[in-house]
N, C-alpha and C. Protein backbone atom coordinates (compact mmCIF):
# COMPACT_ATOMS: atom_id res chain seq x y z
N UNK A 1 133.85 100.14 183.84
CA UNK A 1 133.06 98.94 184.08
C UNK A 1 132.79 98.24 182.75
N UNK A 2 133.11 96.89 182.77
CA UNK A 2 132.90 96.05 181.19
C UNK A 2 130.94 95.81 181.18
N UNK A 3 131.07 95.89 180.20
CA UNK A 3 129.84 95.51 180.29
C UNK A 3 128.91 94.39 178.81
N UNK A 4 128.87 93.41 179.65
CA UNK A 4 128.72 92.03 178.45
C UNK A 4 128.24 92.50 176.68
N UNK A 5 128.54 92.23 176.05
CA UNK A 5 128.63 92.37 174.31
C UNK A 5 127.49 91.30 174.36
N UNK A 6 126.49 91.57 172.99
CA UNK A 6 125.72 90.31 172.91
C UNK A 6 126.20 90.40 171.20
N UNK A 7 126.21 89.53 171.13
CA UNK A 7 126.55 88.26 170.08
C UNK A 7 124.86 87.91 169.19
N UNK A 8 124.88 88.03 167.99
CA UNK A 8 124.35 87.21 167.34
C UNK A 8 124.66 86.44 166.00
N UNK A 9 123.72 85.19 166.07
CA UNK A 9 125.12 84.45 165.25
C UNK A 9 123.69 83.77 165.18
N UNK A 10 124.22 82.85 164.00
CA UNK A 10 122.95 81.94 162.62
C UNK A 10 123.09 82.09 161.42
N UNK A 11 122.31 81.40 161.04
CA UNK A 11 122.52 81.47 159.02
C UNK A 11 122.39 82.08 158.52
N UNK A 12 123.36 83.06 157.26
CA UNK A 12 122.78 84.03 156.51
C UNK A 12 121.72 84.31 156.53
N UNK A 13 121.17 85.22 156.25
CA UNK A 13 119.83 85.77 155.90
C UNK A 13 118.73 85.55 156.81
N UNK A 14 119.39 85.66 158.15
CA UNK A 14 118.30 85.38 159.34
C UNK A 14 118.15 86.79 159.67
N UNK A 15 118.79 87.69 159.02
CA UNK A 15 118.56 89.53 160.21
C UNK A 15 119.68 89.74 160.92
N UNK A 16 121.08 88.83 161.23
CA UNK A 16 121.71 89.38 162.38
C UNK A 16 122.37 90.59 162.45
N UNK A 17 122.52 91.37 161.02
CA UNK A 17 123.36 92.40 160.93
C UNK A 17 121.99 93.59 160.69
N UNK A 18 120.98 93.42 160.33
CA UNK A 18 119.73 94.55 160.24
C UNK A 18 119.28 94.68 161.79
N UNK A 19 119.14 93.29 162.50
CA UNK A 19 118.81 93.53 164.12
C UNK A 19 119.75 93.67 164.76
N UNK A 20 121.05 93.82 164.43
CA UNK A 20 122.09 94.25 165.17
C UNK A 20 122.48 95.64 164.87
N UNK A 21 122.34 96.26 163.97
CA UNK A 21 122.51 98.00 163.98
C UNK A 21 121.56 98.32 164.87
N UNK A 22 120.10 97.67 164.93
CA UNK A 22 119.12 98.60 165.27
C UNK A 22 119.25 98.61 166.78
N UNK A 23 119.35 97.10 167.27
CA UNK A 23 119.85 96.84 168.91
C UNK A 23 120.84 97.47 169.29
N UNK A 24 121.83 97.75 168.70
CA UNK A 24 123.28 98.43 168.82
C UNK A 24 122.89 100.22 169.20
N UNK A 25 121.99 100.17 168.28
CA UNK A 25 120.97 102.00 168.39
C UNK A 25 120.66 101.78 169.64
N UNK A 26 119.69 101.24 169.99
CA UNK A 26 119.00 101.04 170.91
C UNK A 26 119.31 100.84 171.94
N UNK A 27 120.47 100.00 172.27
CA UNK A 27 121.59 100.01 173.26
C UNK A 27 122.51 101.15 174.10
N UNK A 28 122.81 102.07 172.59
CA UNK A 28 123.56 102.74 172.61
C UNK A 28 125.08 101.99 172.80
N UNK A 29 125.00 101.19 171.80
CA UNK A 29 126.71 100.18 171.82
C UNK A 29 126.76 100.23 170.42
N UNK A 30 128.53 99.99 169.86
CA UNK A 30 128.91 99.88 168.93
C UNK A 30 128.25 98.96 168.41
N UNK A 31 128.16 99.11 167.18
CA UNK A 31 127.96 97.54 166.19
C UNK A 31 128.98 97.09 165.44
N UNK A 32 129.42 95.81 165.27
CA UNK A 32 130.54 95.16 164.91
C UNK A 32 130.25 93.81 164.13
N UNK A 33 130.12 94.27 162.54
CA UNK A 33 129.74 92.81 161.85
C UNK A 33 130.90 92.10 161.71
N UNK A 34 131.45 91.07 161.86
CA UNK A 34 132.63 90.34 161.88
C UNK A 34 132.75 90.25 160.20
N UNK A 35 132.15 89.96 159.29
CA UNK A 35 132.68 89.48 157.83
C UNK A 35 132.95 90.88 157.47
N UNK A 36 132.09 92.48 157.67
CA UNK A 36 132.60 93.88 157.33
C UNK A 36 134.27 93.87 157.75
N UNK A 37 134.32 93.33 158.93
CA UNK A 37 135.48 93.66 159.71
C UNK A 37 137.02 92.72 158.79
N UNK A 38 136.58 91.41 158.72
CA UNK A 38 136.92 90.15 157.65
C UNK A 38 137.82 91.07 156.44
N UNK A 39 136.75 92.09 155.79
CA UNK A 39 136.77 92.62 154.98
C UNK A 39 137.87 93.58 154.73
N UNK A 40 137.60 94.38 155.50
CA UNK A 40 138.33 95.56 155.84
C UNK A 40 140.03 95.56 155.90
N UNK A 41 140.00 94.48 157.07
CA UNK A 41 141.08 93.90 157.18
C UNK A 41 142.07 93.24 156.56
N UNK A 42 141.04 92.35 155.38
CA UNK A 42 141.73 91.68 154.57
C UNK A 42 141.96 92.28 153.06
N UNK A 43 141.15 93.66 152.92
CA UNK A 43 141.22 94.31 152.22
C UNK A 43 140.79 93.42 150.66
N UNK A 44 139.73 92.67 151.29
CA UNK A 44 138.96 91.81 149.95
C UNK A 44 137.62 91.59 150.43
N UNK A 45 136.73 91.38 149.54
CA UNK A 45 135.24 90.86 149.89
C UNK A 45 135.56 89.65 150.05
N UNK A 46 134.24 89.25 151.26
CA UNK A 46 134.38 87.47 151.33
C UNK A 46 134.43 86.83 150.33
N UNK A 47 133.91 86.97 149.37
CA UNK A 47 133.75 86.07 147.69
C UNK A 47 135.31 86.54 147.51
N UNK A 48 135.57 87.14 147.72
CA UNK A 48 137.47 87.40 146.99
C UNK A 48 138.14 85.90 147.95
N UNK A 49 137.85 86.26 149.27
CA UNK A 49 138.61 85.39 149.71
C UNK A 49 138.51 83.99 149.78
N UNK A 50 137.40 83.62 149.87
CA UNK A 50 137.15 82.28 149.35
C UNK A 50 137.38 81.93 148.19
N UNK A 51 137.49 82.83 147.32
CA UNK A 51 137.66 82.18 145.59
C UNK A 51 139.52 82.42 145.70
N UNK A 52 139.50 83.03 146.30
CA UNK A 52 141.45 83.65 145.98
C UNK A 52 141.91 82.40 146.97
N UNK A 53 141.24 82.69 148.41
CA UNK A 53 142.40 81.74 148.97
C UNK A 53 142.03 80.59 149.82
N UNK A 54 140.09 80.77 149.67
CA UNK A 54 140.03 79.30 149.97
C UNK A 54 139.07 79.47 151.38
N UNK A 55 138.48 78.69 151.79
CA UNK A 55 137.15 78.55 152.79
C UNK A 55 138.41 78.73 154.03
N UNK A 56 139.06 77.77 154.47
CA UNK A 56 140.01 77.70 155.19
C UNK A 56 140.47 78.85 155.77
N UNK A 57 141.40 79.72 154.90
CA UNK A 57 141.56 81.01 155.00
C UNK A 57 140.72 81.62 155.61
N UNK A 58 139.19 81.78 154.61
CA UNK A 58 138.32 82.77 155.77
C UNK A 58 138.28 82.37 156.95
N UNK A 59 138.26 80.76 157.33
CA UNK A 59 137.81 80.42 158.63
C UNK A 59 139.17 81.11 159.37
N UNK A 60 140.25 80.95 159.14
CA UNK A 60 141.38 81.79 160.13
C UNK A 60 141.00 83.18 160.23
N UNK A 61 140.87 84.23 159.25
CA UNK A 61 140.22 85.20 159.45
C UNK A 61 139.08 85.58 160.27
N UNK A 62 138.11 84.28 160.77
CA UNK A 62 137.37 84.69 161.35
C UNK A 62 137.78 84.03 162.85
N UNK A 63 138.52 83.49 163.33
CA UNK A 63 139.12 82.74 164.10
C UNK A 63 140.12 84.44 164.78
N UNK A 64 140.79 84.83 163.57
CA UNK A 64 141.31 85.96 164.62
C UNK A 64 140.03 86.92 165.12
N UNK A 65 139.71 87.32 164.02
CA UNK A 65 138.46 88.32 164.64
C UNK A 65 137.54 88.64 165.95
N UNK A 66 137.67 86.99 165.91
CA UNK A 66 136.99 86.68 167.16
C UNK A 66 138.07 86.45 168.51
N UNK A 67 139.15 86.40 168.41
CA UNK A 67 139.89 86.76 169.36
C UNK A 67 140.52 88.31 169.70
N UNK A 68 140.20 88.91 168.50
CA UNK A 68 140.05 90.90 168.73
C UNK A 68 139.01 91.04 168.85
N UNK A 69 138.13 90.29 169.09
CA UNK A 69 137.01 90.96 169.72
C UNK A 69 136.37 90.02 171.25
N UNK A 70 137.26 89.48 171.66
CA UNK A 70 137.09 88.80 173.22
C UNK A 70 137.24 90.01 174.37
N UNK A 71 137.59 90.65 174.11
CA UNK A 71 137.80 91.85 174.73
C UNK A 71 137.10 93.00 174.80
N UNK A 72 135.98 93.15 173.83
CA UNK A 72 135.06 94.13 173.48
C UNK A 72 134.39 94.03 174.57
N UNK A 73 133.99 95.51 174.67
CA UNK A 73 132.80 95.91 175.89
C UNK A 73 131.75 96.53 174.99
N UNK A 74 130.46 96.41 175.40
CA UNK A 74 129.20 97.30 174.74
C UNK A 74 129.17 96.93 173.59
N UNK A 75 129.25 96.21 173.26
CA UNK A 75 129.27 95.70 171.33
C UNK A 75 128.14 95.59 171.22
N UNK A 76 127.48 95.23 169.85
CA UNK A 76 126.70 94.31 169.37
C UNK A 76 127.34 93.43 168.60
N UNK A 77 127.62 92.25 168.10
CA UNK A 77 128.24 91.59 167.24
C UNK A 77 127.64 90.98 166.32
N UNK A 78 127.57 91.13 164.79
CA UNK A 78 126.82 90.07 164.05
C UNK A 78 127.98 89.31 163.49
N UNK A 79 127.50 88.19 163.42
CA UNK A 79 129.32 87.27 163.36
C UNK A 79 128.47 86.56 162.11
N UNK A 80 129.84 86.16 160.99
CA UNK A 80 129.06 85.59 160.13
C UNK A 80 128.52 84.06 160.49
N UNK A 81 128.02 83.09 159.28
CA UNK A 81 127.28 81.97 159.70
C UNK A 81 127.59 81.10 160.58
N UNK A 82 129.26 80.70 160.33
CA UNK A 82 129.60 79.72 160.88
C UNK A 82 130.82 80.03 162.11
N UNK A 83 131.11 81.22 162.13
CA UNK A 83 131.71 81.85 163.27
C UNK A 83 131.52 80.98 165.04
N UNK A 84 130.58 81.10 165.34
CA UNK A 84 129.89 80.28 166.62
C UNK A 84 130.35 78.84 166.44
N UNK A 85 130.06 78.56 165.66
CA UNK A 85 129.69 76.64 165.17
C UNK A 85 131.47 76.34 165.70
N UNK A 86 132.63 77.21 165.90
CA UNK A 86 133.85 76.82 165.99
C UNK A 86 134.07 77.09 167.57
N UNK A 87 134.13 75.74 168.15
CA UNK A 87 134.33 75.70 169.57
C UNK A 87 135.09 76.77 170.35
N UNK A 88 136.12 77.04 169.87
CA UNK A 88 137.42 77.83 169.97
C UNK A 88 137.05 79.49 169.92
N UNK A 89 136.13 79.58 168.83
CA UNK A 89 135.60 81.01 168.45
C UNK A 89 134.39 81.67 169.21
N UNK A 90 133.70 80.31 169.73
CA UNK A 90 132.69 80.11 170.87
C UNK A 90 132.93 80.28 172.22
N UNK A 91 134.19 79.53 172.96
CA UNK A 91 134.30 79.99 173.85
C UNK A 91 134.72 81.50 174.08
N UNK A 92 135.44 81.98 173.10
CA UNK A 92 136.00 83.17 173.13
C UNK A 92 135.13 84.35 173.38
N UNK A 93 133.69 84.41 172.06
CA UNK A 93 132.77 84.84 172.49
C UNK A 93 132.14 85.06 173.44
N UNK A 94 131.68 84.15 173.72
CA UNK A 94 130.44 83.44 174.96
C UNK A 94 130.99 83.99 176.29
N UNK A 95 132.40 83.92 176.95
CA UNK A 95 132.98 84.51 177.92
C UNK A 95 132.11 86.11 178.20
N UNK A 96 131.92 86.50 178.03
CA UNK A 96 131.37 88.24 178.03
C UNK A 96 130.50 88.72 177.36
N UNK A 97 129.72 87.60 176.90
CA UNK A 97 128.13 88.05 175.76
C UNK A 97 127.20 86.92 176.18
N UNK A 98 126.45 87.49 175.59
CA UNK A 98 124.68 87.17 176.18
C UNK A 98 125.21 86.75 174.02
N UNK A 99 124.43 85.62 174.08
CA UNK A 99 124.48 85.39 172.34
C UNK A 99 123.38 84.59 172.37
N UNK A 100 122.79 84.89 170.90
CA UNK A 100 121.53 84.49 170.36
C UNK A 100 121.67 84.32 169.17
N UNK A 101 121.21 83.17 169.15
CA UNK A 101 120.96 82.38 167.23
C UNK A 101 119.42 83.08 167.03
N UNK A 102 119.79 83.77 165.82
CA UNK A 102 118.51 84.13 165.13
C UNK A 102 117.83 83.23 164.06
N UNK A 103 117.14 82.58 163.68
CA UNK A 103 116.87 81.59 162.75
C UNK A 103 115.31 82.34 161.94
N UNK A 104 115.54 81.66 160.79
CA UNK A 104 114.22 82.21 160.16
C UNK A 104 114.06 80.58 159.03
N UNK A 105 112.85 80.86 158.19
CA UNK A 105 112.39 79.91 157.30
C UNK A 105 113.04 80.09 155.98
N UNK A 106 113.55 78.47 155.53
CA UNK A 106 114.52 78.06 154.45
C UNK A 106 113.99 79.10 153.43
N UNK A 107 112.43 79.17 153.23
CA UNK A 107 112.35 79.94 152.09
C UNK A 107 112.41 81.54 152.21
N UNK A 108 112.04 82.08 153.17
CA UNK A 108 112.28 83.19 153.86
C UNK A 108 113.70 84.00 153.78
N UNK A 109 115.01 82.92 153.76
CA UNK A 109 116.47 83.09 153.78
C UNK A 109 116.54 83.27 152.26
N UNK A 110 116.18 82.06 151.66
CA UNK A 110 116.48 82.50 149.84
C UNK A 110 115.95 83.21 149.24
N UNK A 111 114.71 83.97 149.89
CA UNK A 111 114.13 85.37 149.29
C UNK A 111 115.07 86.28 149.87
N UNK A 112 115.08 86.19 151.19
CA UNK A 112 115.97 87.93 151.39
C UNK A 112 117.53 87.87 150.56
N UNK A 113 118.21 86.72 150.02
CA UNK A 113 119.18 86.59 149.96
C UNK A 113 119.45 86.30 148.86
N UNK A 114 118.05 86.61 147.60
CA UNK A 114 117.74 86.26 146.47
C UNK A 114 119.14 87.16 145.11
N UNK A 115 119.02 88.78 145.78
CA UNK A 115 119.80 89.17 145.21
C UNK A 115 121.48 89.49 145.12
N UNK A 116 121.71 88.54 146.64
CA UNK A 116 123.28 88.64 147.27
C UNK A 116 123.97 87.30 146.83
N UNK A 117 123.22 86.20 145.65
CA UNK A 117 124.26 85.02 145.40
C UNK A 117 125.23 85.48 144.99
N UNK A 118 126.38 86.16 144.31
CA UNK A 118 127.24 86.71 143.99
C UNK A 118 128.05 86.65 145.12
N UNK A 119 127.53 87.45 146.08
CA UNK A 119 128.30 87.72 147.71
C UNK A 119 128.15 86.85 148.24
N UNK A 120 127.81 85.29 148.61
CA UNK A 120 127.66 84.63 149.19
C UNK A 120 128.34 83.14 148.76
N UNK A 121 128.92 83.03 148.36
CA UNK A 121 130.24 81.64 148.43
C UNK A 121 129.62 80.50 148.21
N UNK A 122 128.57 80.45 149.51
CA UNK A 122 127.97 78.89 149.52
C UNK A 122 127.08 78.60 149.19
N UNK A 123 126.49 79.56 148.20
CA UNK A 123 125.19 79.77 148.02
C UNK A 123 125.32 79.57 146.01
N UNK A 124 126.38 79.76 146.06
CA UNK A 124 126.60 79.87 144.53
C UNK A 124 126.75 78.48 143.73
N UNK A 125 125.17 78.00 143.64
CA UNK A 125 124.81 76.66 143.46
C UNK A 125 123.99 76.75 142.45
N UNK A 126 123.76 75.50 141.84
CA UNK A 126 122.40 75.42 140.62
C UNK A 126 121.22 75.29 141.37
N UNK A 127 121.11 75.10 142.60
CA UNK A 127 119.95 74.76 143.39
C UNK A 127 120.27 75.53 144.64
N UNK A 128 120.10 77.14 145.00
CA UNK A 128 120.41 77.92 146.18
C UNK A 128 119.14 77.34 147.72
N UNK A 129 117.99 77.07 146.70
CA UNK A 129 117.12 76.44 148.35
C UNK A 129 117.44 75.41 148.69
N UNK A 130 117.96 73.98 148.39
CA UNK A 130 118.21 73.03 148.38
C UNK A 130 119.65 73.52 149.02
N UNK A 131 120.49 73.58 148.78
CA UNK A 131 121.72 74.00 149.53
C UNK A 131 121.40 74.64 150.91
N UNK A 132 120.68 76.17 151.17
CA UNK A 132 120.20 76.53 152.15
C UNK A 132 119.27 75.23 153.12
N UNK A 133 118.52 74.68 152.63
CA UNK A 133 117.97 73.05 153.54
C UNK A 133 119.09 72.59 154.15
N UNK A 134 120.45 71.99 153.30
CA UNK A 134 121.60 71.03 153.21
C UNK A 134 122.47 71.74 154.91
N UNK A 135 122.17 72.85 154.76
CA UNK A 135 123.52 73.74 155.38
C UNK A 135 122.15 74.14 156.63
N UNK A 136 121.46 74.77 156.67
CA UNK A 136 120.67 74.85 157.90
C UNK A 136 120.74 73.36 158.81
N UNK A 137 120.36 72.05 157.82
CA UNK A 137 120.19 70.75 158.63
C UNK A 137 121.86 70.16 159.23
N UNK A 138 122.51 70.54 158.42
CA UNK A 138 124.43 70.85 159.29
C UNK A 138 124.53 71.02 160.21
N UNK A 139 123.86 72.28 160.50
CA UNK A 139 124.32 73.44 161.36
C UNK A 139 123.42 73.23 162.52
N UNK A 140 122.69 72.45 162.16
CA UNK A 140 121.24 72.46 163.72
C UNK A 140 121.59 72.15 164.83
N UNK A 141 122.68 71.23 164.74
CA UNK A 141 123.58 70.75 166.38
C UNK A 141 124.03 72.36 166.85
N UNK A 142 125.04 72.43 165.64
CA UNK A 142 125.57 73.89 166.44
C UNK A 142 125.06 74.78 167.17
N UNK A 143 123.72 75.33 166.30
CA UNK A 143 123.06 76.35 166.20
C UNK A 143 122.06 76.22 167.63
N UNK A 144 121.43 74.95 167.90
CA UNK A 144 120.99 74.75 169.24
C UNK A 144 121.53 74.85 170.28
N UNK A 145 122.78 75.30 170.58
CA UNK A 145 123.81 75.54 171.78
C UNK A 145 123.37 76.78 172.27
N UNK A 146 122.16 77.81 171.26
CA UNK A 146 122.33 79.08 171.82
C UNK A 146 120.81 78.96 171.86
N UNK A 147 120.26 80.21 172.58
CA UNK A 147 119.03 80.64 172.55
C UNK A 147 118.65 81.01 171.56
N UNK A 148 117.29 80.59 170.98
CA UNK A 148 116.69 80.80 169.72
C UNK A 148 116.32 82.15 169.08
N UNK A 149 115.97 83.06 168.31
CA UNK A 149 115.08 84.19 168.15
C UNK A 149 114.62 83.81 166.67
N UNK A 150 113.33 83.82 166.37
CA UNK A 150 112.93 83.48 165.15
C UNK A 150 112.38 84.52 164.27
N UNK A 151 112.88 84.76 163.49
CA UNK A 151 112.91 86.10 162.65
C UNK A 151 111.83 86.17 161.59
N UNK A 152 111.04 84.96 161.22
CA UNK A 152 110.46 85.24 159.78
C UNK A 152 109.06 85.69 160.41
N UNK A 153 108.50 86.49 159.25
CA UNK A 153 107.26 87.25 159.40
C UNK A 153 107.03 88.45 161.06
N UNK A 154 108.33 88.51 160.97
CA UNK A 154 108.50 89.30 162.53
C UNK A 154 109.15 90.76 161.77
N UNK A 155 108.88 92.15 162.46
CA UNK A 155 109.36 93.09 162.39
C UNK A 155 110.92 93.55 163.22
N UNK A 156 111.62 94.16 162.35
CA UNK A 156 112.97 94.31 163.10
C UNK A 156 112.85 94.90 164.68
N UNK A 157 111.58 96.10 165.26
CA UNK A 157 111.17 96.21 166.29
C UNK A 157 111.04 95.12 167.07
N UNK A 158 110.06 94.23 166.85
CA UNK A 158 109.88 92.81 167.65
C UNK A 158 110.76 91.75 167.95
N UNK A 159 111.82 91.99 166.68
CA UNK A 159 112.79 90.85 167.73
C UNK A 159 114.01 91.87 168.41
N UNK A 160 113.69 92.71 168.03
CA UNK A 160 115.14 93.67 169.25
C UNK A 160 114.58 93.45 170.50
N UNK A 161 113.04 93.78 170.83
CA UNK A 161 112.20 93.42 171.67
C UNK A 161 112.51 92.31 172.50
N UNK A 162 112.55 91.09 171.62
CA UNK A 162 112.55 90.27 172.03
C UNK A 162 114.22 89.67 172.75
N UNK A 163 115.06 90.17 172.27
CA UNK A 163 116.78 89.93 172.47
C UNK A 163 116.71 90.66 173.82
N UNK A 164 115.72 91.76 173.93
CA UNK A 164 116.22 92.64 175.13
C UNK A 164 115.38 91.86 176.56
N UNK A 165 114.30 91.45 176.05
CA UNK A 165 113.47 90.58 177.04
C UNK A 165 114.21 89.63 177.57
N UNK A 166 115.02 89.32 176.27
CA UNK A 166 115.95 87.70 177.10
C UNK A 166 117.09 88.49 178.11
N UNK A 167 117.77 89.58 177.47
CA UNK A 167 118.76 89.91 177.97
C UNK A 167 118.18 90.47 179.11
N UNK A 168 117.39 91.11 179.60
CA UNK A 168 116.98 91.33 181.03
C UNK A 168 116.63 89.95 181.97
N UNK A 169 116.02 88.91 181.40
CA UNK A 169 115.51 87.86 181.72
C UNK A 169 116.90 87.06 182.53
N UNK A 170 118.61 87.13 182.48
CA UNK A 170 119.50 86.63 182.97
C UNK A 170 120.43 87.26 183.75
């Protein structure tokens, strides 16, 4: 018996890969971060591949990923930022998952994410909060296609809580 994968997807440094091990526990389902997977596969860190071969590139990389993983049963998925935002990568998803945008506060994201500019591509700016504003206010069309979960000043308990409330709730 398949049984629907939930998906979470939003802007860096919202929690989706810390509330997705723990939901994944809690579930008792695999967990599956798409950029680990990115990784693995491509046998480079994301910063390799964006600096080696270019934004583009990753986006195909994450374009397949998400079609090896249309097929997953029991997952959890933390997909990186802009994974969802691609119609194509969306429907693919969305077919067999319950998915939730996790969102948290601009300043909230550039603290947890204070010590990962190195690892983070788009972030590697003279002005990292100002960029994080630039790229959250982008992404807000996208990001409203899904159900909300708001992560700042919340415990990783309370929003698994809360993902599971929705997911019973449909």
């Amino acid at each position: 018996m398949d049984v629907r994968n939930v998906v979470l997807t939003g802007f860096m440094g919202t929690g989706k890969t810390t509330v997705g091990r723990a939901l994944a526990a809690r579930l008792g389902y695999r967990f599956v971060d798409t950029d680990l997977l990115i990784e693995l596969e491509a046998g480079k860190t994301v910063a390799e591949i964006f600096q080696e071969d270019g934004e583009s590139a990753f986006r195909s990389w994450e374009r397949q990923i998400a079609g090896q993983l249309a097929g997953a049963s029991a997952a959890v998925i933390a997909t990186g930022g802009r994974l969802m935002l691609d119609n194509d990568n969306a429907e693919l998803l969305c077919a067999r998952s319950h998915v939730f945008c996790l969102t948290a506060e601009p300043d909230d994201i550039v603290r947890r994410l204070a010590g990962e500019r190195g690892q983070r591509p788009l972030l590697a700016v003279d002005n990292p909060a100002q960029r994080v504003r630039q790229l959250l206010e982008e992404r807000a069309p996208g990001y409203s296609q899904f159900p909300q979960i708001h992560t700042s000043g919340r415990s990783v308990d309370e929003i698994v809580e809360e993902v599971l409330k929705c997911i019973s709730a449909t």
